[in-house]
N, C-alpha and C. Protein backbone atom coordinates (compact mmCIF):
# COMPACT_ATOMS: atom_id res chain seq x y z
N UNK A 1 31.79 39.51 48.28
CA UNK A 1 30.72 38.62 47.86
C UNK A 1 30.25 37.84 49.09
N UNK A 2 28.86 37.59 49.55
CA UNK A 2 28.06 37.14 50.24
C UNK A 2 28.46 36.02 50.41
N UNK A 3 28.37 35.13 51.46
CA UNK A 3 28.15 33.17 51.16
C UNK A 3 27.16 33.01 50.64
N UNK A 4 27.34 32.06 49.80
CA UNK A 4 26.25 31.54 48.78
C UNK A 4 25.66 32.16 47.54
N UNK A 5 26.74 33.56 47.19
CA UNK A 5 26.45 34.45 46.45
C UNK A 5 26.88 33.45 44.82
N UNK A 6 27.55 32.58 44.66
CA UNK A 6 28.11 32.09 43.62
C UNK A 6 27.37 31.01 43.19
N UNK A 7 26.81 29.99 44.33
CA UNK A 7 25.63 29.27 43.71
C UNK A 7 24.29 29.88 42.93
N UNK A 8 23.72 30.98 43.91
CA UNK A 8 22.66 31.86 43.51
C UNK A 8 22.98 32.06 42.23
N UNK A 9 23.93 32.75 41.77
CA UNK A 9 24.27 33.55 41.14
C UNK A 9 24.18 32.27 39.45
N UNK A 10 24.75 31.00 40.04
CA UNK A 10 24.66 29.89 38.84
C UNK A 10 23.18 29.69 38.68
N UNK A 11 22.41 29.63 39.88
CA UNK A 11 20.87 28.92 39.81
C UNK A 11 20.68 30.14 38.95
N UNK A 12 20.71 31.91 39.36
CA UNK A 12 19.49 32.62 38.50
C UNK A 12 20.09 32.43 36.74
N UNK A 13 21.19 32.40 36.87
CA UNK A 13 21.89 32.37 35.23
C UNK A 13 21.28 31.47 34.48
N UNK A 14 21.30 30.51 35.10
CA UNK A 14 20.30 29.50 34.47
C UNK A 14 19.15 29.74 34.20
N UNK A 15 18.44 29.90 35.23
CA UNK A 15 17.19 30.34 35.26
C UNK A 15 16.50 31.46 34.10
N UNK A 16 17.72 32.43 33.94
CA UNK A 16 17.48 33.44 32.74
C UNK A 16 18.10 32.90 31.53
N UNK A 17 19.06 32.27 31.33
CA UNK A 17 19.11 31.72 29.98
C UNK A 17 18.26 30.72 29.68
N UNK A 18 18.46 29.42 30.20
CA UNK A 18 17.79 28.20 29.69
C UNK A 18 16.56 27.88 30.48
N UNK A 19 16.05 28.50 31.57
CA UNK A 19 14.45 28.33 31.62
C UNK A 19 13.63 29.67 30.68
N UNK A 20 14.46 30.38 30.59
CA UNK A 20 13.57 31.29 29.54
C UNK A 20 13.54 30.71 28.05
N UNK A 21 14.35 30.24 27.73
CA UNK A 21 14.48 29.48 26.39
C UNK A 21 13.86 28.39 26.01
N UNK A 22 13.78 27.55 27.45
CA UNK A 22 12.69 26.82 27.28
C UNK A 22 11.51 26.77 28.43
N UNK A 23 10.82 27.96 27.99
CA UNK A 23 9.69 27.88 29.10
C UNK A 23 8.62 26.85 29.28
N UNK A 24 8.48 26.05 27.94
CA UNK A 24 7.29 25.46 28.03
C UNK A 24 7.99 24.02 28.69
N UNK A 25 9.31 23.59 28.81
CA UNK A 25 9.81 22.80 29.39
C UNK A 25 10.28 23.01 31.05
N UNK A 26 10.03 24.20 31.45
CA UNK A 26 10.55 24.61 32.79
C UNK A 26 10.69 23.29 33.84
N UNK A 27 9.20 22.39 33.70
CA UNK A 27 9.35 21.46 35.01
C UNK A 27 10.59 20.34 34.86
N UNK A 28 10.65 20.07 33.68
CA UNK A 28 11.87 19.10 33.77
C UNK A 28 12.97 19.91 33.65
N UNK A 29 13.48 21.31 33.21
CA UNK A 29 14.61 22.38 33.18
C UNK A 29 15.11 22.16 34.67
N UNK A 30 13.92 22.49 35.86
CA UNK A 30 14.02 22.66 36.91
C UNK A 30 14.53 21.27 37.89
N UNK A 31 14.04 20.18 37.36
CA UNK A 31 14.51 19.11 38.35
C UNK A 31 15.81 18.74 37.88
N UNK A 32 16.40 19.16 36.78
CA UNK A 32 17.75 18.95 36.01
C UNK A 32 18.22 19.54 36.95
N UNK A 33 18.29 20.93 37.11
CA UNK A 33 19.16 22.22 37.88
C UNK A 33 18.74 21.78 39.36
N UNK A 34 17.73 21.37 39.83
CA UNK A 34 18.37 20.41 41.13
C UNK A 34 19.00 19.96 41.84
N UNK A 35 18.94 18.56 40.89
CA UNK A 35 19.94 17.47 40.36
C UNK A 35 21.46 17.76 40.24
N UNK A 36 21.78 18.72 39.84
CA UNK A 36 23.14 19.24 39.66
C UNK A 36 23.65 19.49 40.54
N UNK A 37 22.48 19.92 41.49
CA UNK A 37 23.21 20.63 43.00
C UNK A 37 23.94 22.08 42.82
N UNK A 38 23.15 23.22 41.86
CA UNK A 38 23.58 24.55 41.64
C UNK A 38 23.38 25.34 42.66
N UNK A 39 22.61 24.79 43.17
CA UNK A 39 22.19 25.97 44.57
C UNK A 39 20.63 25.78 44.32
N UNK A 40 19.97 25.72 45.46
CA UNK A 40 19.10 25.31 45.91
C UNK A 40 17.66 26.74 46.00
N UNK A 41 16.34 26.23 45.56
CA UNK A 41 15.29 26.81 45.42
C UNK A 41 15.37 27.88 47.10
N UNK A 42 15.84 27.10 48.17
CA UNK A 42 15.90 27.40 49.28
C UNK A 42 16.69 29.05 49.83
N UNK A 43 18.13 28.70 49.09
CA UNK A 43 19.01 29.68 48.83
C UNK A 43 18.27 30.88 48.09
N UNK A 44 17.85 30.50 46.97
CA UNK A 44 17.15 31.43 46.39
C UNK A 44 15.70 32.12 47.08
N UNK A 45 14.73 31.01 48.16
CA UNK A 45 13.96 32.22 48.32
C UNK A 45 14.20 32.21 49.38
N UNK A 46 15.67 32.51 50.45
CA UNK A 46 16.20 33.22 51.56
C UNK A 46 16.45 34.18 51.15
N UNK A 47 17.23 34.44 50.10
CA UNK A 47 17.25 35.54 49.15
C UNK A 47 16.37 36.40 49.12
N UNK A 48 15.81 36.17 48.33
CA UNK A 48 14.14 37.14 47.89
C UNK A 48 13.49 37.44 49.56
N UNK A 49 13.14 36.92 50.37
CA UNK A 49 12.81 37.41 52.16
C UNK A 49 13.64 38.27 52.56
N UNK A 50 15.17 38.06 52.46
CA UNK A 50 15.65 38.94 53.43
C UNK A 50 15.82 40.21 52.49
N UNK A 51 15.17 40.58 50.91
CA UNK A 51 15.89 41.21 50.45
C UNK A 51 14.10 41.68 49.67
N UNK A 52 12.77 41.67 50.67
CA UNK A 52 11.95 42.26 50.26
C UNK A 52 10.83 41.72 49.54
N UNK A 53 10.87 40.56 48.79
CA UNK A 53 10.46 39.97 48.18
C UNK A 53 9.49 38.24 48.78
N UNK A 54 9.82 38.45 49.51
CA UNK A 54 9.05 37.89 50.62
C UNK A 54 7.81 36.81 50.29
N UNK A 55 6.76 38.05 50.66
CA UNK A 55 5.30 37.75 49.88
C UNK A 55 5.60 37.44 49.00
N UNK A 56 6.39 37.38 47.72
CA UNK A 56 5.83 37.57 46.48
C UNK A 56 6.17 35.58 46.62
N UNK A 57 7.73 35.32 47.12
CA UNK A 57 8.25 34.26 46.89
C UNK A 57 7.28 33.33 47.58
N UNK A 58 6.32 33.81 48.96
CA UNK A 58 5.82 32.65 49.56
C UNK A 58 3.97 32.39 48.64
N UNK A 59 4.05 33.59 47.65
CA UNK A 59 2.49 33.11 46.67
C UNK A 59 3.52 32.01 45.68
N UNK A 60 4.31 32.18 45.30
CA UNK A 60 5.60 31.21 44.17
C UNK A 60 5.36 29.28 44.75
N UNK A 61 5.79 29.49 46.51
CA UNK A 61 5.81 28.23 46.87
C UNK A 61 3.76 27.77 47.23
N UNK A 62 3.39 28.69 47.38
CA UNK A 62 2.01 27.76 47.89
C UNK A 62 1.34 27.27 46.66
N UNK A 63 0.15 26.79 47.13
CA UNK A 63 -0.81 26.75 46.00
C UNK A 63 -1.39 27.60 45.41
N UNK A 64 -1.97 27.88 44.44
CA UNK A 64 -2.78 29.29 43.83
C UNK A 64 -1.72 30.33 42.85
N UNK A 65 -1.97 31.21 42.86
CA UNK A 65 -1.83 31.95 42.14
C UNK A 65 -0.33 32.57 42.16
N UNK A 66 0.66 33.20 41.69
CA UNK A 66 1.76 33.43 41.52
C UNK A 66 1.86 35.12 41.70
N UNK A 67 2.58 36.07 42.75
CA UNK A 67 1.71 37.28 42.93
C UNK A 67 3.22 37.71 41.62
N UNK A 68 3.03 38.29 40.60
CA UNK A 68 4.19 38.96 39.73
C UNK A 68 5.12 39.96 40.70
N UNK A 69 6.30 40.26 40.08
CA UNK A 69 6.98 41.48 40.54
C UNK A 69 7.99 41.86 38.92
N UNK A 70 7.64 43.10 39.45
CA UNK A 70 8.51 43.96 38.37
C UNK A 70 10.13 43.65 38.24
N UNK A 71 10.54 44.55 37.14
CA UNK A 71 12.33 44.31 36.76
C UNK A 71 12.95 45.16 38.11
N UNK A 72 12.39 46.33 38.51
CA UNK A 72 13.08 47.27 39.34
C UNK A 72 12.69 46.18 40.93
N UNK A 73 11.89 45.63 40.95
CA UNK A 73 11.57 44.71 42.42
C UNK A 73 12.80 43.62 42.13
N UNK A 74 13.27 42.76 40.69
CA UNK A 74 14.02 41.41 41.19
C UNK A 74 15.38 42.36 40.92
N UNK A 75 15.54 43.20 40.66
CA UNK A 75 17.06 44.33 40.59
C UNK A 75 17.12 44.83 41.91
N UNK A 76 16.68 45.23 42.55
CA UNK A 76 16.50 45.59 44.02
C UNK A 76 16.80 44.72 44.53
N UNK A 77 15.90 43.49 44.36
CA UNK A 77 16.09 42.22 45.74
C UNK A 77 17.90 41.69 45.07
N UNK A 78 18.20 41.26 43.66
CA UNK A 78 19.38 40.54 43.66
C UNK A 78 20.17 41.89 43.88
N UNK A 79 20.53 43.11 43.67
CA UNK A 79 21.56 43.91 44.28
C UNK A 79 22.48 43.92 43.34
N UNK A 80 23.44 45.13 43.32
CA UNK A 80 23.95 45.32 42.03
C UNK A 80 25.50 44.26 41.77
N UNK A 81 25.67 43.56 43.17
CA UNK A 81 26.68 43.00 42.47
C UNK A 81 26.33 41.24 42.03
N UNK A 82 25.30 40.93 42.28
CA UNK A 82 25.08 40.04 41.95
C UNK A 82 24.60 39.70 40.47
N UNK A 83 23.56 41.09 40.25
CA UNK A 83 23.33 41.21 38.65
C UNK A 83 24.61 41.53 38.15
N UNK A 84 25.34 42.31 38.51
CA UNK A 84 26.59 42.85 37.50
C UNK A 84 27.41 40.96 37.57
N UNK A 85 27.23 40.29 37.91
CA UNK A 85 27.91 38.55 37.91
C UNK A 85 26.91 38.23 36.69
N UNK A 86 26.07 38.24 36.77
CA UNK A 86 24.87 37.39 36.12
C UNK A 86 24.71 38.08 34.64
N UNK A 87 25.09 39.24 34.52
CA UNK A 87 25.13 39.91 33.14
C UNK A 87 26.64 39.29 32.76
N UNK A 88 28.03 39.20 33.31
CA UNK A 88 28.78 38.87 32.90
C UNK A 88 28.71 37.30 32.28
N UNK A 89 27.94 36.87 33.51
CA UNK A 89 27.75 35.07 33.35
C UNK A 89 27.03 35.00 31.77
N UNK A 90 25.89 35.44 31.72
CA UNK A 90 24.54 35.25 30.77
C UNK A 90 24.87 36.05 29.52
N UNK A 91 25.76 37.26 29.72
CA UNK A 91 25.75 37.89 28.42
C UNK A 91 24.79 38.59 27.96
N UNK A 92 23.82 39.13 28.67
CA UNK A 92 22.71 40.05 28.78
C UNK A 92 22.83 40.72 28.97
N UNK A 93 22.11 42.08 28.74
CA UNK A 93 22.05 43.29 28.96
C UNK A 93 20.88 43.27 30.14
N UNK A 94 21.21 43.89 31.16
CA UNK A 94 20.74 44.66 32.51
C UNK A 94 19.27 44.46 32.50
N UNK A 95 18.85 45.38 31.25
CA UNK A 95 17.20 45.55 30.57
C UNK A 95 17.00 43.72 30.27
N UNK A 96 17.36 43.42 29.86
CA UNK A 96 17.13 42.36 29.39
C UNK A 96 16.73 41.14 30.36
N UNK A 97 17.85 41.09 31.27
CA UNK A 97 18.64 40.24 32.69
C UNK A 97 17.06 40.31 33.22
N UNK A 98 17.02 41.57 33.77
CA UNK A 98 15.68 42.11 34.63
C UNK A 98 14.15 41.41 34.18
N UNK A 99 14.27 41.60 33.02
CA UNK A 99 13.13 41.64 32.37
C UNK A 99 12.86 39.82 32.43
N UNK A 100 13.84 38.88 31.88
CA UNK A 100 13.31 37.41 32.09
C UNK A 100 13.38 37.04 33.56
N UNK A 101 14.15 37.39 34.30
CA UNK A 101 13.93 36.94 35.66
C UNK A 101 12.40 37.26 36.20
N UNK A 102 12.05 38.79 35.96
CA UNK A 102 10.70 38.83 36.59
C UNK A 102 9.85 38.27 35.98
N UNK A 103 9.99 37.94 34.81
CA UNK A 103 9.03 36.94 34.45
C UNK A 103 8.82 35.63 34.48
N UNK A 104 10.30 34.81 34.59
CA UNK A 104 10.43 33.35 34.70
C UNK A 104 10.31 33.03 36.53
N UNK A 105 11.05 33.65 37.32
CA UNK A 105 11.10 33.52 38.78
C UNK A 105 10.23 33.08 39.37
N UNK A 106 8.84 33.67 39.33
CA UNK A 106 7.50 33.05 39.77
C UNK A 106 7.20 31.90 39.31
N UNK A 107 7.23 31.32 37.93
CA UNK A 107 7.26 29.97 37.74
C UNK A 107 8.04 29.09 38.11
N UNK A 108 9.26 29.63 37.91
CA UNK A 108 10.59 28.16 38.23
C UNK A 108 10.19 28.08 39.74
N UNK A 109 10.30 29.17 40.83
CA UNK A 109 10.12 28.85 41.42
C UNK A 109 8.73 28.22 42.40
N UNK A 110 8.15 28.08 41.34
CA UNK A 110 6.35 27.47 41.61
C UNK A 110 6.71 26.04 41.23
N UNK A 111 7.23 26.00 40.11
CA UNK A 111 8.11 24.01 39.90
C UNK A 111 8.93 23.63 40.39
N UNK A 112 9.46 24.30 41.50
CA UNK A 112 10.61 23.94 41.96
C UNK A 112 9.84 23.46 43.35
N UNK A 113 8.39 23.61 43.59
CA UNK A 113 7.94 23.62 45.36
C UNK A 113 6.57 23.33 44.69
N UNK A 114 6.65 22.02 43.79
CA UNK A 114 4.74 21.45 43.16
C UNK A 114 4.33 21.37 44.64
N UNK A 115 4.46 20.52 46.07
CA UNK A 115 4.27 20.36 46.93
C UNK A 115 3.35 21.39 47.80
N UNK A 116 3.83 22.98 47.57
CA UNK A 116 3.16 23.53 48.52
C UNK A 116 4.49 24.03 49.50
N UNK A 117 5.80 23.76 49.32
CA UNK A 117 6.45 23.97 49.99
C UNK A 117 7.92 23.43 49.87
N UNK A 118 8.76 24.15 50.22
CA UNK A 118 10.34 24.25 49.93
C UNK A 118 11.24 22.53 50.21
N UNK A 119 11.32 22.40 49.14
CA UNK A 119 12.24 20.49 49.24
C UNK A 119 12.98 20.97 50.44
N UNK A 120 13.08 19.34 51.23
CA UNK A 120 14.22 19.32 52.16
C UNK A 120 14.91 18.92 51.82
């Protein structure tokens, strides 16, 4: 396991259980999971850069528009042992796992950087 593979691994769990559950609450979901100190928006889009996802994470932090990515793009970028953690963590199925991350990711991480850019 990576450094920093175990925080990540708490931030996306979250991120797929309880920001998908409550999407219409995401901005305060997100400054909670902060606050906690689970691992950091930062961690997460070092992640997504060195692992392809790049572009998609730096339309997430700017202003404008949010560019989507597919289940097979955030399964690729997190790698199979990090999902195989996150299905154990979350209790999801794979199909499932895939499927709210690519859809919640671009937002949380668009509330996680209102600014235009990654908290220090």
């Amino acid at each position: 396991m990576t450094k920093g593979m175990p925080s990540l691994a708490a931030l996306l769990g979250l991120v797929a259980v309880a920001g998908y559950q409550n999407r219409e609450k995401i901005g305060e979901f997100v400054k909670g999971l902060n606050a906690s100190g689970t691992g950091g928006v930062g961690d997460l889009v070092d992640h997504l850069k060195k692992t392809g996802l790049g572009k998609a994470a730096d339309s997430w932090i700017a202003k404008g528009p949010n560019a989507p990515v597919t289940d097979t793009q955030v399964g690729d970028s997190l790698g199979t042992d990090l999902i195989d953690i996150l299905i154990k963590q979350t209790g999801l199925s794979r199909y499932e796992l895939l499927a709210r991350l690519s859809k919640i990711l671009p937002e949380a991480v668009d509330k996680m950087t209102p600014d235009g850019k990654l908290p220090t």
